[in-house]
C-alpha atoms as a PDB file:
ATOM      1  CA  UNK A   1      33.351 -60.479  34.810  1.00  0.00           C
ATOM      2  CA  UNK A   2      36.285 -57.959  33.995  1.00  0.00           C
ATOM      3  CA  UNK A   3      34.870 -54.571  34.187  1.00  0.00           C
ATOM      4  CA  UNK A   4      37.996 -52.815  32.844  1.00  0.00           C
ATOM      5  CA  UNK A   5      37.818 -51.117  29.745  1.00  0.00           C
ATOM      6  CA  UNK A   6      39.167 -52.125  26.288  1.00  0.00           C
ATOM      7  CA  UNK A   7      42.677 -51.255  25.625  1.00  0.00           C
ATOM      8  CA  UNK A   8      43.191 -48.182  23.541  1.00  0.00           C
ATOM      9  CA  UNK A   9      43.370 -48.703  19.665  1.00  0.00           C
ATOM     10  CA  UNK A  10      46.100 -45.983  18.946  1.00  0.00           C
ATOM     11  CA  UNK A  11      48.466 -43.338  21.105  1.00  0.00           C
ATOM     12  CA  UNK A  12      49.147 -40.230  19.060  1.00  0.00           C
ATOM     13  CA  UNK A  13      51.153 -37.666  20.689  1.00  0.00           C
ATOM     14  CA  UNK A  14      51.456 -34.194  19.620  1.00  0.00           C
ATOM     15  CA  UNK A  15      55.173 -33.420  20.834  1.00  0.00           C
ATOM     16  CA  UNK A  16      54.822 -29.756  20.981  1.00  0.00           C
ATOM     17  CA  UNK A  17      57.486 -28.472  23.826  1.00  0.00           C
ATOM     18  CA  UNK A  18      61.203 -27.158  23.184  1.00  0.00           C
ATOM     19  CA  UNK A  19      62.568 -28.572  26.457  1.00  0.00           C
ATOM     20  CA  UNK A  20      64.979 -32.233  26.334  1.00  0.00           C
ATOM     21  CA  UNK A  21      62.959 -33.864  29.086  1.00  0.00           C
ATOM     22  CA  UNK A  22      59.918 -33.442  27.919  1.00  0.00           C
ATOM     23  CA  UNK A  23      60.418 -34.084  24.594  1.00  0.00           C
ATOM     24  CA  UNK A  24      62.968 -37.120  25.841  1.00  0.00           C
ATOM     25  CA  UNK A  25      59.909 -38.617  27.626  1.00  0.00           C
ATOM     26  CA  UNK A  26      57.128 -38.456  24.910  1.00  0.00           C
ATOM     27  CA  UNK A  27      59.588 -40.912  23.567  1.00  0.00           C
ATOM     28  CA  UNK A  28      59.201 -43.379  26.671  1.00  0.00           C
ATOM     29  CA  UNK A  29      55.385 -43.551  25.945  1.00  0.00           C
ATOM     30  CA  UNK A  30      55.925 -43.595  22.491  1.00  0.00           C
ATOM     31  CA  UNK A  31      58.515 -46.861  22.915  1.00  0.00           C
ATOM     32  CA  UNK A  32      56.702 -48.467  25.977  1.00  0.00           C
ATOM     33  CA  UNK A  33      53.433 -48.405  23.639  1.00  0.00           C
ATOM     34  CA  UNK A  34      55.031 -49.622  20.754  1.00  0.00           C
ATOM     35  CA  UNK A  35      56.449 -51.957  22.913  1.00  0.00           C
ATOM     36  CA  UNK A  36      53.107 -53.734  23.585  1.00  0.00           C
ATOM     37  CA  UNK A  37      51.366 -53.319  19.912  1.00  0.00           C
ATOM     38  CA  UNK A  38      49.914 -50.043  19.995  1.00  0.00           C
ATOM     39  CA  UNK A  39      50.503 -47.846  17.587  1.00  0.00           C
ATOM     40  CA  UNK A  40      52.158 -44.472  18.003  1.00  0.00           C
ATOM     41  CA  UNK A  41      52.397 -41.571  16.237  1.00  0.00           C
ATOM     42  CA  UNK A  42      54.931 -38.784  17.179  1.00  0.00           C
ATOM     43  CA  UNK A  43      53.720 -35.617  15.834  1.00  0.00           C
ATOM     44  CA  UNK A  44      56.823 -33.318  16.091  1.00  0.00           C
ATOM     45  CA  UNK A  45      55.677 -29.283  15.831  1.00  0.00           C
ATOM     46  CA  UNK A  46      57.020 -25.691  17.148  1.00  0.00           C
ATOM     47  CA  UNK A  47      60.080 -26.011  19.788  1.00  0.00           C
ATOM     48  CA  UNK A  48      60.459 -29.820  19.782  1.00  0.00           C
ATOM     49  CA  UNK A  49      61.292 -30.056  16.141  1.00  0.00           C
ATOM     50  CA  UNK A  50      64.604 -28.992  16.862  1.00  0.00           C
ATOM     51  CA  UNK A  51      65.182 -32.608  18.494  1.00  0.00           C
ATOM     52  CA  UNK A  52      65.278 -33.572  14.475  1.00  0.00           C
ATOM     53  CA  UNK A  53      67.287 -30.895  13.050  1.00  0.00           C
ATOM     54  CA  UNK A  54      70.732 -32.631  11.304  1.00  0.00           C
ATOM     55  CA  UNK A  55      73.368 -33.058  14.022  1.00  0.00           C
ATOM     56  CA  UNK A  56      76.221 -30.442  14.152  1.00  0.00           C
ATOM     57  CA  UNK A  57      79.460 -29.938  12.970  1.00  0.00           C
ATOM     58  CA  UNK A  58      81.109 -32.090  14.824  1.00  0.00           C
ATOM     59  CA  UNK A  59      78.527 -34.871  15.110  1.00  0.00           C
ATOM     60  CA  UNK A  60      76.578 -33.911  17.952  1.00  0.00           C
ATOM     61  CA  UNK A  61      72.879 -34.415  17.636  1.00  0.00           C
ATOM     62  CA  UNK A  62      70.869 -30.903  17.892  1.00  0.00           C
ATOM     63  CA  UNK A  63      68.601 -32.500  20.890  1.00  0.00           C
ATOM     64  CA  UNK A  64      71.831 -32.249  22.850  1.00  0.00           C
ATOM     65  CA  UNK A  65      71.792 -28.437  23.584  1.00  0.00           C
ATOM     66  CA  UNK A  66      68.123 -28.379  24.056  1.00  0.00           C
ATOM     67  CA  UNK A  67      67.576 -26.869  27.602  1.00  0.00           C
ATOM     68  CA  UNK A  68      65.769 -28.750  30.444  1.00  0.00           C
ATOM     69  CA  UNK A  69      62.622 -27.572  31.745  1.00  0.00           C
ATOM     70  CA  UNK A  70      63.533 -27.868  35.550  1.00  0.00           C
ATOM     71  CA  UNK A  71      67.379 -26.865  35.587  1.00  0.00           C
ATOM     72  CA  UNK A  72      68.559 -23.375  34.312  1.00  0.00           C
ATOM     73  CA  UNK A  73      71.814 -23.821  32.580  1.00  0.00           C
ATOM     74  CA  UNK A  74      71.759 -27.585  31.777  1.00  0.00           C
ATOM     75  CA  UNK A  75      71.292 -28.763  28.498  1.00  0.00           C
ATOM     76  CA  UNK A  76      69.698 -32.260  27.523  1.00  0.00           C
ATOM     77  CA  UNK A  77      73.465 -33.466  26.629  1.00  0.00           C
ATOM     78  CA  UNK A  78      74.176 -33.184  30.470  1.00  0.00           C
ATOM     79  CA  UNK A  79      70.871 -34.955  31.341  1.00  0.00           C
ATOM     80  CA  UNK A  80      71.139 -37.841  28.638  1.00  0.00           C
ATOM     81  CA  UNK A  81      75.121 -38.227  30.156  1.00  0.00           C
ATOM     82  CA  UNK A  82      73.572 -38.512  33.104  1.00  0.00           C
ATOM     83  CA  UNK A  83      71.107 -40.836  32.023  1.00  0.00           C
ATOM     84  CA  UNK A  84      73.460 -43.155  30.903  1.00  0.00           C
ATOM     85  CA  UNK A  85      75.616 -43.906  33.321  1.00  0.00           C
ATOM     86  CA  UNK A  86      72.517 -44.746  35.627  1.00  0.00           C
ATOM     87  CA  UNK A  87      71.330 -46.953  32.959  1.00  0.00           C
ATOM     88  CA  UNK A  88      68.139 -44.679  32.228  1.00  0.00           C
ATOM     89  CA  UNK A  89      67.044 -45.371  28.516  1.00  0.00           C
ATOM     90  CA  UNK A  90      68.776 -42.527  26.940  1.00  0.00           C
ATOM     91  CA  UNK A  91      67.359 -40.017  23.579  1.00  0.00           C
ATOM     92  CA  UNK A  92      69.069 -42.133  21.231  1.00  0.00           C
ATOM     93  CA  UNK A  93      68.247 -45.507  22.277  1.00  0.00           C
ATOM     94  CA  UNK A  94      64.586 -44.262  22.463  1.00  0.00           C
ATOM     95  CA  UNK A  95      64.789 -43.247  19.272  1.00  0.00           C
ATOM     96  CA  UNK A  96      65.818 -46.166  17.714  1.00  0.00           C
ATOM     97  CA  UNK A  97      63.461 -48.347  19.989  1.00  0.00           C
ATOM     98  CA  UNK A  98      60.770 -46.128  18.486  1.00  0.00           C
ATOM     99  CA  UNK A  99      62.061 -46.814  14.575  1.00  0.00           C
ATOM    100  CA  UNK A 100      62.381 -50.308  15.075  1.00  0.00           C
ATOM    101  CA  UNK A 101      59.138 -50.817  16.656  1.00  0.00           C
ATOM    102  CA  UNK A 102      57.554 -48.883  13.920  1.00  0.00           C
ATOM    103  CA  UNK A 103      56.329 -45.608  15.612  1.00  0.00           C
ATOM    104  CA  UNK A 104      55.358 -43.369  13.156  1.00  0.00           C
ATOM    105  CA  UNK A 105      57.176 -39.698  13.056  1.00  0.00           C
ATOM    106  CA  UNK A 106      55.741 -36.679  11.888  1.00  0.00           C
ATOM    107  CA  UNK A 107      56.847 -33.196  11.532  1.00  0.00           C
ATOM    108  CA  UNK A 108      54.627 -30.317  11.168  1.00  0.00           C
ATOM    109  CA  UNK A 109      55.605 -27.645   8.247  1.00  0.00           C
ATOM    110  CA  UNK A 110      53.637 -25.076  10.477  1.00  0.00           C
ATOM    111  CA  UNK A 111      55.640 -25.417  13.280  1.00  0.00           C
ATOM    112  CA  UNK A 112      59.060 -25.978  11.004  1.00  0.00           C
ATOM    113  CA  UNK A 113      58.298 -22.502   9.403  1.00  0.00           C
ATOM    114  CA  UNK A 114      57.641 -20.654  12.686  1.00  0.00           C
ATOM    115  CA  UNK A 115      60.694 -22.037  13.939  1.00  0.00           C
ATOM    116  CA  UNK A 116      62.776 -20.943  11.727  1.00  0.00           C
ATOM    117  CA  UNK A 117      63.778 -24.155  10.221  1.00  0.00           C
ATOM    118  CA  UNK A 118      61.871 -24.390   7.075  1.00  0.00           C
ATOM    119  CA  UNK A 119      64.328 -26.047   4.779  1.00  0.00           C
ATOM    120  CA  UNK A 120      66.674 -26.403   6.985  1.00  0.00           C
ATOM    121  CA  UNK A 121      67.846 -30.570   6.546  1.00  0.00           C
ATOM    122  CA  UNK A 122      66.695 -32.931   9.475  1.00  0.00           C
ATOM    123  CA  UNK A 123      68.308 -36.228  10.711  1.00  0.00           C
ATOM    124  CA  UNK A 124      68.268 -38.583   7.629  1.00  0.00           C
ATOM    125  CA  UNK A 125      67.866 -41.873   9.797  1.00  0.00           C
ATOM    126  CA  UNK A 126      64.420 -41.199  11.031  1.00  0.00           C
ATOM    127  CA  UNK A 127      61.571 -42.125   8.817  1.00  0.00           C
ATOM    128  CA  UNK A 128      59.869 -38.406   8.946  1.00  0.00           C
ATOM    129  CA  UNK A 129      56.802 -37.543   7.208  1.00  0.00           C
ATOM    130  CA  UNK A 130      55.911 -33.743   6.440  1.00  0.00           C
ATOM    131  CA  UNK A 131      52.360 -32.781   6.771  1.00  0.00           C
ATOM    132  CA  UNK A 132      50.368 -30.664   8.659  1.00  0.00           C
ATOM    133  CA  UNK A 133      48.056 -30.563  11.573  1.00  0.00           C
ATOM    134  CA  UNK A 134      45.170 -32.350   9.559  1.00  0.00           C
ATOM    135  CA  UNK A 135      47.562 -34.969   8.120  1.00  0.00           C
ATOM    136  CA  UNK A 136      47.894 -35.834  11.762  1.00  0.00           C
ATOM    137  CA  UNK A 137      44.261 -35.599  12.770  1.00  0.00           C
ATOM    138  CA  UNK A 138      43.495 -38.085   9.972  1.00  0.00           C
ATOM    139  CA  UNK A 139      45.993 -40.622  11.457  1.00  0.00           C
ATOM    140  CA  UNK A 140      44.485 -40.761  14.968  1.00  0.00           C
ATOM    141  CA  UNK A 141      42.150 -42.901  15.860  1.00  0.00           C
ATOM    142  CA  UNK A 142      38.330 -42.688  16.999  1.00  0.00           C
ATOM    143  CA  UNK A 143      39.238 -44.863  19.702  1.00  0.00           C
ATOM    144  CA  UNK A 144      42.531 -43.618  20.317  1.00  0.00           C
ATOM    145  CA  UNK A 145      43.905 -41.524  22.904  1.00  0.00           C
ATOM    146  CA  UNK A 146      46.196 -38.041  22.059  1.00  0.00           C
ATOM    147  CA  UNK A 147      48.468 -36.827  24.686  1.00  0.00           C
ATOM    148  CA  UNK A 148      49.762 -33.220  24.493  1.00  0.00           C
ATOM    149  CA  UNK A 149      53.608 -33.313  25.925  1.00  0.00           C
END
């Protein structure tokens, strides 16, 4: 007789902090779930919606100078170089894991306004939906799991 429990229905994760790594690593769970047919929804709000802003200038995607939670000084560009060259899934290729594997993004106007980026134009190659913290409590599931990151 198995005695383990049934597999979680859904993972919905309210990506709430401003730092690279964290935000970087709600996108492991998000891929590694996808990865085995569970459905995720990434609910972007407050600091970590600056990991969608439009990249720069010059290119360079706006998750790149997000700080790190456990270095002063370092930005997520120097830990996703890093990542790379140790062969350590990197923001991008998360990312695009997560779009491919049909994760579902969301970005909360809430936190958008009070951070100051209320019409300000996000990355175009992510399939973002606007809505609000209800829109994302009706998209989690009764016998789903949420994880605060």
């Amino acid at each position: 007789m198995n005695d383990r429990p049934a597999p979680l229905d859904k993972l919905s994760i309210v990506v709430f902090d401003r730092h690279y790594d964290k935000v970087h690593y709600a996108l492991v769970m998000a891929a590694a779930a996808a990865a085995i047919d569970r459905p995720v929804t990434l609910f972007f709000t407050m600091g970590a919606c600056h990991a969608l802003k439009q990249a720069d200038a010059n290119g360079a995607p706006a998750w790149r100078a997000m700080p790190l939670s456990t270095e002063i000084g370092a930005n997520g560009g120097d830990r996703d170089d890093g990542f790379a060259t140790m062969n350590v899934a990197t923001f991008e290729d998360l990312l695009q894991s997560c779009i491919q594997l049909g994760v579902t993004f969301m970005v909360c106007e809430m936190g958008l306004r009070a951070e100051g980026l209320e019409g300000h134009p996000l990355r175009g190659d992510i399939p973002l939906e606007e809505g609000g913290v209800v829109t994302f409590l009706n998209d989690t599931s009764k016998d789903g799991t949420v994880i605060f990151v």
